[in-house]
N, C-alpha and C. Protein backbone atom coordinates (compact mmCIF):
# COMPACT_ATOMS: atom_id res chain seq x y z
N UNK A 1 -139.78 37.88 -179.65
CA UNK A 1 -139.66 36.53 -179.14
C UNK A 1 -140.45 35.54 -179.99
N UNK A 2 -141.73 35.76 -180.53
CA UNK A 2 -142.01 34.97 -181.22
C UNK A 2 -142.33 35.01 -182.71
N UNK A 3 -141.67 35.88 -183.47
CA UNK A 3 -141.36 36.53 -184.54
C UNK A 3 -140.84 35.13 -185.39
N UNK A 4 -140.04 33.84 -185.14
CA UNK A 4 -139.55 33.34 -185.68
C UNK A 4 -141.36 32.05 -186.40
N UNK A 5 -142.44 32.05 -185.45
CA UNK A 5 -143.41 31.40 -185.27
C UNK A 5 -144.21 32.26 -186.55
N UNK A 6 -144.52 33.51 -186.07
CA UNK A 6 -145.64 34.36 -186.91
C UNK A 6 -146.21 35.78 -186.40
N UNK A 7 -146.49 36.49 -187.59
CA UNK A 7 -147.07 37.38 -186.98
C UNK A 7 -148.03 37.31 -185.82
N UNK A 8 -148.89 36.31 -185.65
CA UNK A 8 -149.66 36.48 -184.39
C UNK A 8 -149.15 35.84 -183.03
N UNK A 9 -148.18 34.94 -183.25
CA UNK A 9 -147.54 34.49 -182.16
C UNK A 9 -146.73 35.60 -180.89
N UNK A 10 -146.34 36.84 -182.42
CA UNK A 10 -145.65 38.12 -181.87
C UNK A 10 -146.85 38.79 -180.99
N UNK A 11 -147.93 38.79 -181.50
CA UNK A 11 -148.94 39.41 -180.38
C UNK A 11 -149.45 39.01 -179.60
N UNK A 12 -149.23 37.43 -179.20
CA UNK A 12 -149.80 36.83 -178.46
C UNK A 12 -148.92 37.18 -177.30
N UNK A 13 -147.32 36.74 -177.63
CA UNK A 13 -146.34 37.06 -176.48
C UNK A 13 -146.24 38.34 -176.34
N UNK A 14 -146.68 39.36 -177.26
CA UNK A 14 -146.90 40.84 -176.64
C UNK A 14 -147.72 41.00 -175.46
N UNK A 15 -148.57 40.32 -176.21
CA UNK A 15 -150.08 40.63 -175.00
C UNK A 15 -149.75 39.95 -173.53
N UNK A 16 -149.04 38.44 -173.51
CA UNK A 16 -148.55 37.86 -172.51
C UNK A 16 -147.49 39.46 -171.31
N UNK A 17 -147.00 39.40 -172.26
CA UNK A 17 -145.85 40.53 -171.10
C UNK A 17 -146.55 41.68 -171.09
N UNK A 18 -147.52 42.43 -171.67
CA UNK A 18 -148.52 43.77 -171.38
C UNK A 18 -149.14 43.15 -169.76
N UNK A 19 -149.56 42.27 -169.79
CA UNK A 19 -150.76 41.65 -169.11
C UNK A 19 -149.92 41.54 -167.57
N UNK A 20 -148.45 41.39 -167.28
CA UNK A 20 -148.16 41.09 -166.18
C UNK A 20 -147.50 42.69 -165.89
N UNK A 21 -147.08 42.92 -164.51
CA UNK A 21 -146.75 44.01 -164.05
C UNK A 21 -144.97 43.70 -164.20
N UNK A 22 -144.57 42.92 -163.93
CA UNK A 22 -142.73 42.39 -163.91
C UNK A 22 -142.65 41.81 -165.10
N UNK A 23 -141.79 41.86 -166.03
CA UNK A 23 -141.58 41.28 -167.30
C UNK A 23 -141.71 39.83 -166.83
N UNK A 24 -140.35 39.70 -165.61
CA UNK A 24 -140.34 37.85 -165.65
C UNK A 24 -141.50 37.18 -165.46
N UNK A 25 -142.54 37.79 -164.35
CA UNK A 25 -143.36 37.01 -164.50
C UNK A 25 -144.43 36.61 -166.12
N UNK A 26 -143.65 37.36 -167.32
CA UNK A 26 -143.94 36.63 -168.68
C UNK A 26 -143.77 35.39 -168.99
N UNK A 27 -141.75 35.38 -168.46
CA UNK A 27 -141.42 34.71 -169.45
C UNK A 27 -142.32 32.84 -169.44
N UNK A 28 -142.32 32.70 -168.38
CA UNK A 28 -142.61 31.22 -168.41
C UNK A 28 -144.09 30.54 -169.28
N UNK A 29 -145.02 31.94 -169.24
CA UNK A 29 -146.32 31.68 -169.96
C UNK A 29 -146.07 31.74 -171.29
N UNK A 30 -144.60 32.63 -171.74
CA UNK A 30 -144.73 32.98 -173.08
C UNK A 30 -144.14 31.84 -173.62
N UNK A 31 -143.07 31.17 -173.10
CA UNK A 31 -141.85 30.07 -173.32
C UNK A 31 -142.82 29.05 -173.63
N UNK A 32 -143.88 28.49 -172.86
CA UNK A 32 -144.95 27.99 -173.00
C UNK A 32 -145.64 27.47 -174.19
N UNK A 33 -146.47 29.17 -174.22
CA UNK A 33 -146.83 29.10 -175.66
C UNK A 33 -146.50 29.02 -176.93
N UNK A 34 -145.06 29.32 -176.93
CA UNK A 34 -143.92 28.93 -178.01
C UNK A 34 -143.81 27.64 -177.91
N UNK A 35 -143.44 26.61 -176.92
CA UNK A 35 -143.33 24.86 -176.74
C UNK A 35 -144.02 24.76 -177.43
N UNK A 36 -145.27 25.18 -177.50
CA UNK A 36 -146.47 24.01 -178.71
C UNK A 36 -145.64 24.03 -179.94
N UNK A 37 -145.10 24.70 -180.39
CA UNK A 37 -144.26 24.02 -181.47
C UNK A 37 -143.25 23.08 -181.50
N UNK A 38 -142.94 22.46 -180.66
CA UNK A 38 -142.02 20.94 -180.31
C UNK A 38 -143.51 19.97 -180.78
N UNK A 39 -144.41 20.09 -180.57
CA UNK A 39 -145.33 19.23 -180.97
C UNK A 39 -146.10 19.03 -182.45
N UNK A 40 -146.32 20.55 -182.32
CA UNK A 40 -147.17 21.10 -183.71
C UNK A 40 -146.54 21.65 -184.50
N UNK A 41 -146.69 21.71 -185.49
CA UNK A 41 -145.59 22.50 -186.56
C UNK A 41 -145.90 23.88 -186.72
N UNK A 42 -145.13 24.73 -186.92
CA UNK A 42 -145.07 25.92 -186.46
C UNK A 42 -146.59 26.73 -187.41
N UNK A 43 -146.63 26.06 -188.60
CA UNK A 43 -147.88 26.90 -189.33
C UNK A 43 -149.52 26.49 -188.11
N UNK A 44 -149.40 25.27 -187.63
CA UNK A 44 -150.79 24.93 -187.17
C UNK A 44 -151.09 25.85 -185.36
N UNK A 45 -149.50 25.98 -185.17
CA UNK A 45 -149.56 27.04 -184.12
C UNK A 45 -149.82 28.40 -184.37
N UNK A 46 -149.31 29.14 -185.15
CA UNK A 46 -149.27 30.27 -185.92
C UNK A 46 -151.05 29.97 -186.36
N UNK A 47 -151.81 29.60 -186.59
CA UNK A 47 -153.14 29.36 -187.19
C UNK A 47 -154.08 29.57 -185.75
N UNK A 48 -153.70 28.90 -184.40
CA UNK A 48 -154.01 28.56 -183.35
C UNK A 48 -153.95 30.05 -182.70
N UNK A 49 -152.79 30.88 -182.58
CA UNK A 49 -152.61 32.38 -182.47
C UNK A 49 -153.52 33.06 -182.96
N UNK A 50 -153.63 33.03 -183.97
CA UNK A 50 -154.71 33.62 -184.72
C UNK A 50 -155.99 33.67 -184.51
N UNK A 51 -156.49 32.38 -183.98
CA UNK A 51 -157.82 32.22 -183.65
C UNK A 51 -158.05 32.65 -182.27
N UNK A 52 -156.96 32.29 -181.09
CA UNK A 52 -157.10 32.94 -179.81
C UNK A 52 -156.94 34.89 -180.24
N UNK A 53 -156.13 34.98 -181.14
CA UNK A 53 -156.04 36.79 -181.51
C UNK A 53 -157.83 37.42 -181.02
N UNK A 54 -158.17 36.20 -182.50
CA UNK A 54 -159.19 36.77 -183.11
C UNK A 54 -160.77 36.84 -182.31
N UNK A 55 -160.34 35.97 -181.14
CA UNK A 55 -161.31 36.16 -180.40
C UNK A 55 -161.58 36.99 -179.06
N UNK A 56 -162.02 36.80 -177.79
CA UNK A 56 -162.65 37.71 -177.06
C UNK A 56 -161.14 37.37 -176.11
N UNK A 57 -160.12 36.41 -176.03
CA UNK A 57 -159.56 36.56 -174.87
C UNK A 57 -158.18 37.59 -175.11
N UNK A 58 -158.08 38.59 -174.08
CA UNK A 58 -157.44 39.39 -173.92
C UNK A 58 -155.91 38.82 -173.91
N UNK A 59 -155.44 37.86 -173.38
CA UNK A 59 -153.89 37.60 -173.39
C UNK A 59 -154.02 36.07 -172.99
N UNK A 60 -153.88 35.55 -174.63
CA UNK A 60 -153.84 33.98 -175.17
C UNK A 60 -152.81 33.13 -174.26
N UNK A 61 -152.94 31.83 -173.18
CA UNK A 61 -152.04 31.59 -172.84
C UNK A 61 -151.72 29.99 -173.54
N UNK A 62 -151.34 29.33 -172.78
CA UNK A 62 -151.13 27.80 -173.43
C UNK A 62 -151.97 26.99 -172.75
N UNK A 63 -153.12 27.17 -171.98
CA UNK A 63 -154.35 26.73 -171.69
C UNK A 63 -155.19 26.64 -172.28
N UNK A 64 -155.18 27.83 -173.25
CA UNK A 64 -156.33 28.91 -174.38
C UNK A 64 -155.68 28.00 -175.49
N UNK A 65 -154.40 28.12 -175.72
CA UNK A 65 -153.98 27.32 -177.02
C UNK A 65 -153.87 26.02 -177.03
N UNK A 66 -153.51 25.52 -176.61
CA UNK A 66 -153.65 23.88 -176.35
C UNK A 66 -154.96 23.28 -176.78
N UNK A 67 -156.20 23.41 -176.85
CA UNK A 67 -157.18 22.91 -176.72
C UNK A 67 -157.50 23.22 -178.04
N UNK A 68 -157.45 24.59 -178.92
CA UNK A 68 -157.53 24.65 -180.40
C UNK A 68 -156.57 23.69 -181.04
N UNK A 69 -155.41 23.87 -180.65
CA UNK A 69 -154.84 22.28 -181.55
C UNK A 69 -155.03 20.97 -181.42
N UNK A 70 -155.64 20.68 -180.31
CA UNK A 70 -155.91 19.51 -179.52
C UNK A 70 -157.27 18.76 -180.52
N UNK A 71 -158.61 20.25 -180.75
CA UNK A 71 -159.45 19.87 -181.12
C UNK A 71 -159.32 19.58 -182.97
N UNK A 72 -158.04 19.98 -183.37
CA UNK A 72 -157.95 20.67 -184.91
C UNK A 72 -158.74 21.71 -185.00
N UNK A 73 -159.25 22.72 -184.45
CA UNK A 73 -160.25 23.85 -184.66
C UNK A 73 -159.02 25.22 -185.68
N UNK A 74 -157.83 24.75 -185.81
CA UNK A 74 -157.09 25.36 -186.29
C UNK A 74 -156.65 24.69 -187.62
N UNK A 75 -157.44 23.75 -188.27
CA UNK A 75 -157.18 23.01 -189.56
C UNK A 75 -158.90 23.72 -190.12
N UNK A 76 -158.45 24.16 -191.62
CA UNK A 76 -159.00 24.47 -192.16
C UNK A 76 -160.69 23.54 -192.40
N UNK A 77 -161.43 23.95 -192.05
CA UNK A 77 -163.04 22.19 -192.51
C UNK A 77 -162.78 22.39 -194.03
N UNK A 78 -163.35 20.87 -194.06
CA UNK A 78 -163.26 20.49 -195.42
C UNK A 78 -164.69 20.93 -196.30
N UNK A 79 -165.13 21.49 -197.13
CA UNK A 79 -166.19 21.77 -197.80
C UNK A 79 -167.28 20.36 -197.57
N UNK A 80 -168.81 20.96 -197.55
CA UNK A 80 -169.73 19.76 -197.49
C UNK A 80 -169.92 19.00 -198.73
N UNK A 81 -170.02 17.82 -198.47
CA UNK A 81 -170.02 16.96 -200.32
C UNK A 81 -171.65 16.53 -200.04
C-alpha cells in the first residue's frame, strides 16, 4: 500500500495493520498517513517515515507524522556558518 511513497512508508503501513486485530480497522489510519502526501511531496513524507521508523514509536500514525512535517524536523539543518 505504500510502496508507491517509500520504503519506510511500506513499514509504517505494515506496522499500522500488525498493530490492529481486524485488518479494517487499518485501513483509515493507514489512508491517513498516505494523505500527507496531497500536502507534502512524497520525498519530505518518505523522510518523515523514516524518522517516526527510526524512533521509539511502535506503529507511526498521522498524529506522530504530522507534527515532523509541520515542524520541518524532516528537512535536512543547514551546516553552522
Amino acid at each position: 500500500m505504500g510502496e508507491r511513497v517509500g520504503p519506510s512508508a511500506e513499514i509504517v503501513v505494515d506496522r499500522i495493520f500488525e498493530s490492529v486485530l481486524v485488518a479494517e480497522q487499518a485501513l483509515n489510519p493507514a489512508l491517513a498517513a498516505l494523505r500527507l502526501t496531497r500536502r507534502y511531496s512524497a520525498e519530505r513524507v518518505e523522510a518523515a517515515y523514516r524518522i517516526a521508523v527510526a524512533g521509539s514509536i511502535r506503529s507511526p500514525r498521522y498524529a506522530h507524522l504530522r507534527p515532523i512535517l509541520e515542524a520541518d524536523q524532516d528537512k535536512p539543518s543547514a551546516p553552522p556558518t
